[in-house]
N, C-alpha and C. Protein backbone atom coordinates (compact mmCIF):
# COMPACT_ATOMS: atom_id res chain seq x y z
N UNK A 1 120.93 119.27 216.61
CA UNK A 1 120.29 119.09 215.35
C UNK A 1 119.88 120.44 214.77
N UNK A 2 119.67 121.47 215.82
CA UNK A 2 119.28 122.77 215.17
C UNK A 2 120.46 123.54 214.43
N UNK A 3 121.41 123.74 215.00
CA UNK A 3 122.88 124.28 214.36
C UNK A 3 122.93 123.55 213.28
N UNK A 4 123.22 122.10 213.27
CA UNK A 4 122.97 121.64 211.48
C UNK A 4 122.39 122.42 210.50
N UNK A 5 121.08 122.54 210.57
CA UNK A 5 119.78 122.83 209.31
C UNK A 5 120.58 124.39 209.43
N UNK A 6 120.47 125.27 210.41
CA UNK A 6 120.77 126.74 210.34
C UNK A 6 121.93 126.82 209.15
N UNK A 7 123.25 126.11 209.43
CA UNK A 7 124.40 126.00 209.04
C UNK A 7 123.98 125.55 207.21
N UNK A 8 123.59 124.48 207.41
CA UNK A 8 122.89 124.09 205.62
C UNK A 8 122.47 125.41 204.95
N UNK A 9 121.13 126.08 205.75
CA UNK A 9 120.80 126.57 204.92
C UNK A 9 121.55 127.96 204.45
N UNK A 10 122.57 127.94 205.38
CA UNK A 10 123.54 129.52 205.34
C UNK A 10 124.43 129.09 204.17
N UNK A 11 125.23 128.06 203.88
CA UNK A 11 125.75 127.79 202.95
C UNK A 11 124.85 127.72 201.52
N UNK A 12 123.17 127.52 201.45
CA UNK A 12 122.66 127.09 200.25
C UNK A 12 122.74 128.96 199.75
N UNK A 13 122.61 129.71 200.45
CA UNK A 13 122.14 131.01 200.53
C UNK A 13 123.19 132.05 200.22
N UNK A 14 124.23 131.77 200.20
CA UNK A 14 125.66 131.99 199.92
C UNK A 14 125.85 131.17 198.54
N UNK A 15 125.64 130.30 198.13
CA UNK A 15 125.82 129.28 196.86
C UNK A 15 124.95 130.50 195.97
N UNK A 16 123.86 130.35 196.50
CA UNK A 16 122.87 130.85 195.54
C UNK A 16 123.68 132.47 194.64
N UNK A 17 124.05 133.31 196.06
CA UNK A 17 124.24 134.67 195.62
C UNK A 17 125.66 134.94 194.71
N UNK A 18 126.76 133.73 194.25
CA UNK A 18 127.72 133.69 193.35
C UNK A 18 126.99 133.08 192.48
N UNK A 19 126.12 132.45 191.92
CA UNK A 19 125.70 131.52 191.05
C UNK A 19 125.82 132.34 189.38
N UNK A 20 125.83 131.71 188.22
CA UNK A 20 126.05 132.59 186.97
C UNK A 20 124.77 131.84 186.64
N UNK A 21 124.83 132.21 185.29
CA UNK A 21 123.49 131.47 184.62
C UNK A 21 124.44 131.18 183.35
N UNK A 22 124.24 130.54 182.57
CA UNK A 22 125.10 130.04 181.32
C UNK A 22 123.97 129.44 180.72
N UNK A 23 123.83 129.99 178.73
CA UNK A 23 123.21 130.35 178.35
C UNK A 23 123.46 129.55 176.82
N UNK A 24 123.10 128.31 176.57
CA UNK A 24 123.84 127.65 175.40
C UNK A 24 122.89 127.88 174.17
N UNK A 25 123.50 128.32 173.44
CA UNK A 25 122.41 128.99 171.49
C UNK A 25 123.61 128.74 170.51
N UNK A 26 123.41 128.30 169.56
CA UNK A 26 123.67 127.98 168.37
C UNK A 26 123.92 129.45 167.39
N UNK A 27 125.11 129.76 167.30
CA UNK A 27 125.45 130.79 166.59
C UNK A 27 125.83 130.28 165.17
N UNK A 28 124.68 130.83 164.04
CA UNK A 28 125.09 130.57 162.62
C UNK A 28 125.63 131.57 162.17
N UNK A 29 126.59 130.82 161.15
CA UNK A 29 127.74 132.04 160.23
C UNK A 29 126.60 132.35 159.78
N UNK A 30 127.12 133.81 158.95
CA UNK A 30 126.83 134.63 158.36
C UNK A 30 126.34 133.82 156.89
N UNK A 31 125.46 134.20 156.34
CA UNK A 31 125.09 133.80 155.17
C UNK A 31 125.66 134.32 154.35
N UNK A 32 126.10 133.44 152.74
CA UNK A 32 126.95 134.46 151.75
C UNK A 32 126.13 134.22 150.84
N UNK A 33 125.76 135.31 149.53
CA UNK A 33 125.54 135.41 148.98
C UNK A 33 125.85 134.51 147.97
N UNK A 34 124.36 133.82 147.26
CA UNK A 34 125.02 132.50 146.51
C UNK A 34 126.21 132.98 145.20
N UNK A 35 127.05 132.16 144.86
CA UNK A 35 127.97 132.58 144.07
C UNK A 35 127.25 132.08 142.79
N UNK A 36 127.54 133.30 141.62
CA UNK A 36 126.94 133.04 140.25
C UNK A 36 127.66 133.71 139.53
N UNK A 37 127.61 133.62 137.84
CA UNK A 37 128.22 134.41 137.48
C UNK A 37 127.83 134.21 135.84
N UNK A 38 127.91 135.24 135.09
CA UNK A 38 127.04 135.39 133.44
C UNK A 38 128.05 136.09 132.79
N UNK A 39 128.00 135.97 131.74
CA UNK A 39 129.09 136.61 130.29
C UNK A 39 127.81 138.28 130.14
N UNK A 40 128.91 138.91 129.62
CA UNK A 40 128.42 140.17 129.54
C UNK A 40 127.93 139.79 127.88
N UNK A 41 128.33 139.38 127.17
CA UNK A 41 128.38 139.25 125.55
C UNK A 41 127.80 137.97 125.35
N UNK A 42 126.30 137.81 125.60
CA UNK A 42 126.25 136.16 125.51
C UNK A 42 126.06 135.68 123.86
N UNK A 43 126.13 136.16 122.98
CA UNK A 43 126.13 136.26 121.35
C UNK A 43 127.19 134.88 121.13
N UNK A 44 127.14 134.26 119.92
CA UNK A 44 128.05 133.24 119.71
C UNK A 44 128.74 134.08 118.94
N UNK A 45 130.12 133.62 119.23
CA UNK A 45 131.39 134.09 118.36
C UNK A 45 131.77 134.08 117.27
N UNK A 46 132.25 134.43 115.95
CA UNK A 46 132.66 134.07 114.82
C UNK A 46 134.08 133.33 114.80
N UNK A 47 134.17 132.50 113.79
CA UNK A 47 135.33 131.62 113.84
C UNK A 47 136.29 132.10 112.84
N UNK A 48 137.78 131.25 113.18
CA UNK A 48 138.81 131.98 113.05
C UNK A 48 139.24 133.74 112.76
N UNK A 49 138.54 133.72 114.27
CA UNK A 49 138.96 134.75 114.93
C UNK A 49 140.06 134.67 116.43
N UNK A 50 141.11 135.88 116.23
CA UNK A 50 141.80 135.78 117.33
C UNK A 50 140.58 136.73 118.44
N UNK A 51 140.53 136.08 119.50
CA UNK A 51 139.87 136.67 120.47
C UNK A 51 140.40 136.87 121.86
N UNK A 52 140.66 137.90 122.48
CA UNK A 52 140.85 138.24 123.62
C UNK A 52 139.67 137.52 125.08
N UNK A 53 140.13 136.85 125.94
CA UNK A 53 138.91 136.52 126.69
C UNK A 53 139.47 137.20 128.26
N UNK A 54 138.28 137.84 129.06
CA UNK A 54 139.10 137.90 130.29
C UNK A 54 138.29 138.13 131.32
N UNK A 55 138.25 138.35 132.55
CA UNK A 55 137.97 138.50 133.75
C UNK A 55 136.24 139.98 133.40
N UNK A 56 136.73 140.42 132.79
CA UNK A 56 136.15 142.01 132.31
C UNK A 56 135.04 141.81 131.29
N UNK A 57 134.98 140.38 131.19
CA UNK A 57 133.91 140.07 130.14
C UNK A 57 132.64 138.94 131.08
N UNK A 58 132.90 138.90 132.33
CA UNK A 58 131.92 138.20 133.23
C UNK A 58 131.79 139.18 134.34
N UNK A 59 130.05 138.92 134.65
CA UNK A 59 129.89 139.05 136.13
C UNK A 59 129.96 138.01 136.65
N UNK A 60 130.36 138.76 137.77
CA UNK A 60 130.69 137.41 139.19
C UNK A 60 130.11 138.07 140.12
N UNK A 61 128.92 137.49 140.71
CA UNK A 61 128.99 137.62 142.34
C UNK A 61 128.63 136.28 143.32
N UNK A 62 128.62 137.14 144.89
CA UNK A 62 128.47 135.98 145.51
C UNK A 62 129.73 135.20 145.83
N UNK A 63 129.97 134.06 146.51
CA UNK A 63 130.72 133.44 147.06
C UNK A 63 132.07 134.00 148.17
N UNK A 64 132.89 133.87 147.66
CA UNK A 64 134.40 134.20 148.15
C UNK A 64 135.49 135.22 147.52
N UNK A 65 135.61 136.26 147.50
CA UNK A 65 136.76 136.39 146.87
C UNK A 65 137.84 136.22 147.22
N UNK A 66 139.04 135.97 146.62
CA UNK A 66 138.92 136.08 145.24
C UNK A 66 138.66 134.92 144.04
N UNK A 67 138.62 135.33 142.73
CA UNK A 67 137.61 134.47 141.98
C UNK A 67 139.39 133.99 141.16
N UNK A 68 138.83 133.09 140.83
CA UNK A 68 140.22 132.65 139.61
C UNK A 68 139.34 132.08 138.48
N UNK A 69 140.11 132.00 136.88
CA UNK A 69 139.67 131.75 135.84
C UNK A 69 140.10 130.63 135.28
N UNK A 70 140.08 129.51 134.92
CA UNK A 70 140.31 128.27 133.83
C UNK A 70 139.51 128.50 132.85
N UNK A 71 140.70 128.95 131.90
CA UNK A 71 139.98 128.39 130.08
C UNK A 71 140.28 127.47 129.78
N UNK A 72 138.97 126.89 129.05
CA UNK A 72 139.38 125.42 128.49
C UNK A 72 138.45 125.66 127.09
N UNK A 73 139.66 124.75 126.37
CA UNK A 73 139.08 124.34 125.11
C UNK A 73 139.78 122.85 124.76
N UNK A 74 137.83 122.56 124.22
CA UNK A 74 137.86 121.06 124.15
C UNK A 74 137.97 120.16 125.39
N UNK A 75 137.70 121.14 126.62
CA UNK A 75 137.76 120.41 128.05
C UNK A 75 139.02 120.03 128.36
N UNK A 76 140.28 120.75 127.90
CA UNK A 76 141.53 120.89 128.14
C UNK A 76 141.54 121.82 128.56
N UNK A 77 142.67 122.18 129.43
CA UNK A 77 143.10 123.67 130.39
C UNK A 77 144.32 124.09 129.31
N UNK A 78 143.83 125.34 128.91
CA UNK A 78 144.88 125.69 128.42
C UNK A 78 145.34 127.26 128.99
N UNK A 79 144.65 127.78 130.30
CA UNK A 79 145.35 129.07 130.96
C UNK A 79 144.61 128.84 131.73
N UNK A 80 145.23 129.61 133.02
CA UNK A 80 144.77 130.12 134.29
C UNK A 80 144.70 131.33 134.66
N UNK A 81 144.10 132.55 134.83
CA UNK A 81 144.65 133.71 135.04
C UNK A 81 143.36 134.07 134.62
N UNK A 82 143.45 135.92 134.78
CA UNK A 82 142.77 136.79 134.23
C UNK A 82 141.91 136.85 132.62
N UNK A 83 142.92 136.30 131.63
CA UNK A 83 143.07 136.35 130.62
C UNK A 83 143.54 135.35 130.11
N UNK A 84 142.75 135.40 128.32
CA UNK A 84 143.58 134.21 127.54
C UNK A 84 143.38 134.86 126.47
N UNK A 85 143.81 134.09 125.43
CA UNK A 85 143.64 134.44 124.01
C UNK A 85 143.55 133.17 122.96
N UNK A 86 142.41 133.21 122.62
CA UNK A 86 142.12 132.20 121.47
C UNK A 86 141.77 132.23 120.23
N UNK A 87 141.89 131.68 119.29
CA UNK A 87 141.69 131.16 117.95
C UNK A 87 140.55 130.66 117.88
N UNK A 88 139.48 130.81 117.48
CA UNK A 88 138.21 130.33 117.71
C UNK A 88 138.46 129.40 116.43
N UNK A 89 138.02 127.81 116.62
CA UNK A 89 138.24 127.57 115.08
C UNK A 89 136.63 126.09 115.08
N UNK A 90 136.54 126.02 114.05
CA UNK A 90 135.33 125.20 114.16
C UNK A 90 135.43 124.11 114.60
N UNK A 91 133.89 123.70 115.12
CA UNK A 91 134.15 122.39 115.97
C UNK A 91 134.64 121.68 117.18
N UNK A 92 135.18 123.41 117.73
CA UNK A 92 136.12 123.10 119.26
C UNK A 92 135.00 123.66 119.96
N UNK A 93 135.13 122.85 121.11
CA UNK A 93 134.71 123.27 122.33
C UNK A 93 135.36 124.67 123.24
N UNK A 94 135.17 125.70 123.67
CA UNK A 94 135.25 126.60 124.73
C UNK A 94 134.69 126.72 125.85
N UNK A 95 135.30 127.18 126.99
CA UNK A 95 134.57 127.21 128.35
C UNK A 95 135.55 128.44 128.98
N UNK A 96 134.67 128.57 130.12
CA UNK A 96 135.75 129.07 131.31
C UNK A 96 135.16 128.45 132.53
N UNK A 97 136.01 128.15 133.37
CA UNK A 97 135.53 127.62 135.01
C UNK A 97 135.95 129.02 136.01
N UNK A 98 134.84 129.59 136.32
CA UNK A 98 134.97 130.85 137.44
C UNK A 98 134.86 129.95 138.51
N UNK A 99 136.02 129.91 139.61
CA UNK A 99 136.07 129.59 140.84
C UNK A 99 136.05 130.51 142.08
N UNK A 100 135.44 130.20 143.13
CA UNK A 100 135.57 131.45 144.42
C UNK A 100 137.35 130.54 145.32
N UNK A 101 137.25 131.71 146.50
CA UNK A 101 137.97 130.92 147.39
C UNK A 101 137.24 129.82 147.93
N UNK A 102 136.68 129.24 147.98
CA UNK A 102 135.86 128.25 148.64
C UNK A 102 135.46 127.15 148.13
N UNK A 103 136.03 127.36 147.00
CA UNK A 103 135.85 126.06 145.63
C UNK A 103 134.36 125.85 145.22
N UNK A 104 134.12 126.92 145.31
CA UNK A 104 132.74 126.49 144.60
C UNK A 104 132.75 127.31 143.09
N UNK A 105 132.61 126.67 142.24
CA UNK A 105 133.24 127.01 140.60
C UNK A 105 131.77 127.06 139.74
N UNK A 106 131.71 127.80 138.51
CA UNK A 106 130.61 128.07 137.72
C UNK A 106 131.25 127.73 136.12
N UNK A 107 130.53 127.36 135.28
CA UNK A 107 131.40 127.05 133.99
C UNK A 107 130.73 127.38 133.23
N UNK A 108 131.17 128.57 132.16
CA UNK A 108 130.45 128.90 130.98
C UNK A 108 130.82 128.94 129.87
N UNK A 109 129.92 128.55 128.72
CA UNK A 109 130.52 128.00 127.62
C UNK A 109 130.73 129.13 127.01
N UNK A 110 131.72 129.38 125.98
CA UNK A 110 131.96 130.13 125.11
C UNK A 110 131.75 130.23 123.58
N UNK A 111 130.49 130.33 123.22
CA UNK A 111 129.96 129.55 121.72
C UNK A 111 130.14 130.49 120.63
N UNK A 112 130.45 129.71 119.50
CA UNK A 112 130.52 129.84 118.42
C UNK A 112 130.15 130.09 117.29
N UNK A 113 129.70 130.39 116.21
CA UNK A 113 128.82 130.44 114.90
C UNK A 113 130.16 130.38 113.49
N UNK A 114 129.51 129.95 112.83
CA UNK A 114 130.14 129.17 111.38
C UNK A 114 130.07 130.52 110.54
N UNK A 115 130.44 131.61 111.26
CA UNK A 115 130.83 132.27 110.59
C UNK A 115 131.75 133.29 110.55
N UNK A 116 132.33 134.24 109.83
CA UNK A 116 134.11 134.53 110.50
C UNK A 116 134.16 135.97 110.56
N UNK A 117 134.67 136.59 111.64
CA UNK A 117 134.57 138.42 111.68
C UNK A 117 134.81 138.72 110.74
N UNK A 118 135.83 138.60 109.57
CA UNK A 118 135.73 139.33 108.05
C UNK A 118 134.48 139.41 107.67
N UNK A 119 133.52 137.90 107.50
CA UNK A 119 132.54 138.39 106.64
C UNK A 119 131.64 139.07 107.59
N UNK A 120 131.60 139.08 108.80
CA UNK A 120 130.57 140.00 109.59
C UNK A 120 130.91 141.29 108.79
N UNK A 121 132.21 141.66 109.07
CA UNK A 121 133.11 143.34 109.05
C UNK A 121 132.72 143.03 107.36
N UNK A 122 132.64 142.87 106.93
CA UNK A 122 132.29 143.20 105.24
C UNK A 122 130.71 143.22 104.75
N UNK A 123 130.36 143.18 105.97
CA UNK A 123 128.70 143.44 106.02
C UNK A 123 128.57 144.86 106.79
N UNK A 124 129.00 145.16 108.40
CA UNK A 124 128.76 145.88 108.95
C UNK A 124 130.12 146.30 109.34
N UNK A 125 130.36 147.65 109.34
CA UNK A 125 131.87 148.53 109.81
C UNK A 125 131.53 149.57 110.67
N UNK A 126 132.16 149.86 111.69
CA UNK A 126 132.44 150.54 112.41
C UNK A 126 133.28 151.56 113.09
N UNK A 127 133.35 152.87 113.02
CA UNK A 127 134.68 153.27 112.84
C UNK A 127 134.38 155.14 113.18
N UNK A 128 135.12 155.98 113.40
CA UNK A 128 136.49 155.19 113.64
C UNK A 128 136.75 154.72 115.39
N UNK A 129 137.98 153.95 115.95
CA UNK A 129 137.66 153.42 116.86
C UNK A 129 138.07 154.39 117.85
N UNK A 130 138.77 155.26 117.89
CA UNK A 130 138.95 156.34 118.71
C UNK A 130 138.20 157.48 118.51
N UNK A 131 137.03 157.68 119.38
CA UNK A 131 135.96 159.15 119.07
C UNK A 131 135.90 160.15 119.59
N UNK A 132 135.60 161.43 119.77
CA UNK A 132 135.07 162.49 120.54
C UNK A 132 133.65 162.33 120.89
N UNK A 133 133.08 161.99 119.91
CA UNK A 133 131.75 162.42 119.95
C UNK A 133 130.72 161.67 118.96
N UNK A 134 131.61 160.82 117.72
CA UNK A 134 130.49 160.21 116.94
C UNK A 134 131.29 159.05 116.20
N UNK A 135 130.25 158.24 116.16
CA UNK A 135 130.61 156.99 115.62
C UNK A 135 129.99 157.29 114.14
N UNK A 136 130.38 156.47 112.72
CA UNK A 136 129.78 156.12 111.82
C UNK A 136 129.66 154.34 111.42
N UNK A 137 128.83 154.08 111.07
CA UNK A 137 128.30 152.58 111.03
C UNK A 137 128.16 152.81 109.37
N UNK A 138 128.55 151.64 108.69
CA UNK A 138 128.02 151.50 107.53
C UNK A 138 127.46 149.90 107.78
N UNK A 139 126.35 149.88 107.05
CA UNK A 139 125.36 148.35 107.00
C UNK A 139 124.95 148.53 105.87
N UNK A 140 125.63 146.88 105.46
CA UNK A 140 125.04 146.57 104.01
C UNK A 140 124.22 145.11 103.95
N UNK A 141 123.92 145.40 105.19
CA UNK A 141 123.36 143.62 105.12
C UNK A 141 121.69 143.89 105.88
N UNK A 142 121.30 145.00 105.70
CA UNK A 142 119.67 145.26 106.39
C UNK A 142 119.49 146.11 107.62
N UNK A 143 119.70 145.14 108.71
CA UNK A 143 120.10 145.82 110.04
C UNK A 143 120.89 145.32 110.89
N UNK A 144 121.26 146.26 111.70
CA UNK A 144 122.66 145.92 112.44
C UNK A 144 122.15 146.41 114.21
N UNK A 145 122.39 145.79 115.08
CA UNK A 145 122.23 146.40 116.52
C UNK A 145 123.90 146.59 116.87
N UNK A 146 123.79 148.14 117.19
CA UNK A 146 125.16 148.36 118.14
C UNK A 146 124.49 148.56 119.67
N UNK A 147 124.99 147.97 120.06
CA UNK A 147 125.36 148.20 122.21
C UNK A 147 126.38 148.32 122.50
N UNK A 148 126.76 149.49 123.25
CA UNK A 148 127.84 150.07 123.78
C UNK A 148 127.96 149.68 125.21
N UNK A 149 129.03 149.33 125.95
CA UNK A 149 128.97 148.82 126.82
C UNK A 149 130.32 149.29 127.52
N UNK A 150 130.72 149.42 129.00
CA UNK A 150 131.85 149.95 130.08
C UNK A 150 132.18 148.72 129.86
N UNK A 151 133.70 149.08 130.54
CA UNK A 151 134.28 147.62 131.19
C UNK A 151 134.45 147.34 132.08
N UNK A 152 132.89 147.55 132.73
CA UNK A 152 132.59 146.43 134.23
C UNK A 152 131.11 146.11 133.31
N UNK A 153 130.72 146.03 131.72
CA UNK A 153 129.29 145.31 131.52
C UNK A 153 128.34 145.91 131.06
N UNK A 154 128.32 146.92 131.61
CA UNK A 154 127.25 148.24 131.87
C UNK A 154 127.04 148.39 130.51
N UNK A 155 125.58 148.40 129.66
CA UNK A 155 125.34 149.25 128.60
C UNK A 155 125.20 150.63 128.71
N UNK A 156 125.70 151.20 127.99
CA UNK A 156 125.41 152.70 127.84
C UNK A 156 124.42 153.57 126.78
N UNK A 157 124.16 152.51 125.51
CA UNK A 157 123.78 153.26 124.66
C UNK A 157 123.71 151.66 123.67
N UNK A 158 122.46 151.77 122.75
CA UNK A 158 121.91 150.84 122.09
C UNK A 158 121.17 151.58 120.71
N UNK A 159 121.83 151.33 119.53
CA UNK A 159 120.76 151.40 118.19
C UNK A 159 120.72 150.59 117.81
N UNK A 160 119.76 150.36 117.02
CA UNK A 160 119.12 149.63 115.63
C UNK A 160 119.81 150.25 114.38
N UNK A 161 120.45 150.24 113.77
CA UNK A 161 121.09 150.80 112.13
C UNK A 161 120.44 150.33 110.87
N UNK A 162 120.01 150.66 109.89
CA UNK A 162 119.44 150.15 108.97
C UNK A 162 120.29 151.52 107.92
N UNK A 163 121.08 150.39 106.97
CA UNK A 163 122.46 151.65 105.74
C UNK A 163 123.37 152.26 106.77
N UNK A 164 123.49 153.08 106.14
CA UNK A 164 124.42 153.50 106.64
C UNK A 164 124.16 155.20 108.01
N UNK A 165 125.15 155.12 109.35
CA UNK A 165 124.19 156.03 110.00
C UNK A 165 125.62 156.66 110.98
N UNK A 166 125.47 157.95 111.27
CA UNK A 166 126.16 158.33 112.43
C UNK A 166 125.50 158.47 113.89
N UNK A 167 126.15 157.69 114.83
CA UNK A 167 125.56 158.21 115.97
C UNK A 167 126.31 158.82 117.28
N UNK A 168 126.01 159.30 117.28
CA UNK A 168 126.36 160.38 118.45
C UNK A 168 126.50 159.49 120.02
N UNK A 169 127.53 159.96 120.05
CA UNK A 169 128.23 159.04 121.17
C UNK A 169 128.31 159.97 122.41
N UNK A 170 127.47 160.11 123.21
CA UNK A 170 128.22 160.90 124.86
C UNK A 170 128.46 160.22 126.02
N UNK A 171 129.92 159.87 125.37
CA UNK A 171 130.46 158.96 126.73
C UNK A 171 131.49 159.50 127.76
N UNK A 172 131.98 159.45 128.98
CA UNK A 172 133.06 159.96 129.53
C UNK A 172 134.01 159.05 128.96
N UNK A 173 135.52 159.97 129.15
CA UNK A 173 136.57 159.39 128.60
C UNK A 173 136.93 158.54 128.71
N UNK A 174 137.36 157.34 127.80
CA UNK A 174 137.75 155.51 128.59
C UNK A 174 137.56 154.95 127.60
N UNK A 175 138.00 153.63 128.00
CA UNK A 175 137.58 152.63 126.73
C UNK A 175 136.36 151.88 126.91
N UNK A 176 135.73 151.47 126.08
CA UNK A 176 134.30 151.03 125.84
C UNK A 176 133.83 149.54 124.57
N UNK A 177 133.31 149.26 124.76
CA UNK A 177 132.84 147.73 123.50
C UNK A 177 131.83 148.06 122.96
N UNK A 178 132.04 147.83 121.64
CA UNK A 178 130.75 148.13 120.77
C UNK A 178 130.29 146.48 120.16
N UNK A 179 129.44 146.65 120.44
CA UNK A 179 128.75 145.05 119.96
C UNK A 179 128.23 145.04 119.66
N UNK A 180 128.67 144.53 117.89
CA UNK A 180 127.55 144.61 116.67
C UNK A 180 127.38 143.48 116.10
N UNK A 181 125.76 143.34 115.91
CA UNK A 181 124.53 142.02 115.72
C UNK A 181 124.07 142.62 114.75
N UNK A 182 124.39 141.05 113.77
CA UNK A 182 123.41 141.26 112.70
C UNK A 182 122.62 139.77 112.50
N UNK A 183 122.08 139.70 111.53
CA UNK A 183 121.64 138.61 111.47
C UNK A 183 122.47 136.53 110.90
N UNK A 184 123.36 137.49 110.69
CA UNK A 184 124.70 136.53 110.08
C UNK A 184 125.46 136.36 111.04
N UNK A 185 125.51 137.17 112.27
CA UNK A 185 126.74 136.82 113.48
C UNK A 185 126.98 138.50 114.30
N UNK A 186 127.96 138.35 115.42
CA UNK A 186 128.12 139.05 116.07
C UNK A 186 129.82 139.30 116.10
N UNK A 187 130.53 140.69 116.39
CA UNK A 187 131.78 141.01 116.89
C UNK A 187 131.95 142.07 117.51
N UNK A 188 132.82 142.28 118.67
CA UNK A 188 133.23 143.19 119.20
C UNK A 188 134.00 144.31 118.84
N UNK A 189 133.99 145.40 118.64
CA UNK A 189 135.16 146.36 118.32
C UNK A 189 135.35 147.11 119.77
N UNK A 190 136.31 147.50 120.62
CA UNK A 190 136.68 147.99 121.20
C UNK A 190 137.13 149.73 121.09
N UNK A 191 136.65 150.35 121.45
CA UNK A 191 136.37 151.93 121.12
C UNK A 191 136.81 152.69 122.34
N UNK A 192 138.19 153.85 122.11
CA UNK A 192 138.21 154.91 123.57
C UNK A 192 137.70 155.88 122.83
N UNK A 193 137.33 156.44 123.81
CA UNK A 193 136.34 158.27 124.41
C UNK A 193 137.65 158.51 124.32
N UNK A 194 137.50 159.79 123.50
CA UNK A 194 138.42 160.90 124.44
C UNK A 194 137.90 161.82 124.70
């Protein structure tokens, strides 16, 4: 009976000294940054206007990349891609649906005003569109806000205009958006540095 217990406990003692320990925890993914995303130009548009729309006119962050674009007007798809180009005309609906890889999508409307870039541009002009160094504004309608803006959003430079005014532009070389507000409506002119 003594060789038994000896023998037991030589084997528990040997068990013991290979033994592992295993260690069970719950590993969470990585958190992502919630996906969102805003128009750089949130101003309503003037109608029957041709308008350029594209990727370069929203922030996006957050989610998955990469992001894809659906324009819709009137809650019809009428492009997929980077870019579209529309006819703004009264009474229609506009959108875009920003999607991640992960399908999680954001939808922003693209609004309008009842009134048409001629008569903005026959109130307020801008020019010329290729500069070194200075813009001239003519305003005949009171006051006018220009914001200058990159194309990733970024403002660079903001006046108030009241008549007519030059302003002095120091931008590095590139192309740039000028976005001019008045009290009748808003339009973009597109402007390179050289």
């Amino acid at each position: 009976m003594k060789t038994i217990i000896t023998i037991s406990l030589c084997v528990c003692a040997v068990l013991q000294l290979n033994a592992q320990t295993v260690v069970k925890m719950k590993i969470t993914e990585p958190q992502q940054e919630e996906f969102t995303a805003k128009s750089v130009l949130e101003d309503n548009l003037p109608i029957n206007a041709k308008v350029r729309f594209g990727a370069i006119g929203y922030l996006v962050s957050g989610g998955q990349e990469p992001y894809d674009y659906t324009w819709l007007e009137n809650n019809i798809v009428v492009s997929k891609g980077e870019t579209v180009d529309f006819v703004l005309r009264k009474m229609n609906q506009y959108s875009v649906v920003i999607s991640d890889e992960n399908k999680c999508s954001v939808e922003l409307p693209i609004n309008t005003e009842d009134v048409s870039v001629e008569e903005i541009r026959s109130k307020v002009s801008i020019y010329p569109t290729v500069v070194t160094s200075r813009i001239t504004v003519d305003c005949n309608i009171g006051e006018a806000e220009i914001k200058i803006f990159d194309v990733n959003g970024t403002e660079h430079q903001y006046e108030v205009v009241y008549g007519n005014k030059d302003l002095e532009v120091d931008l590095n070389p590139g192309m740039y958006f000028a976005k001019i507000s008045t009290p009748i409506g808003s339009y973009v002119e597109k402007i390179i540095v050289k």
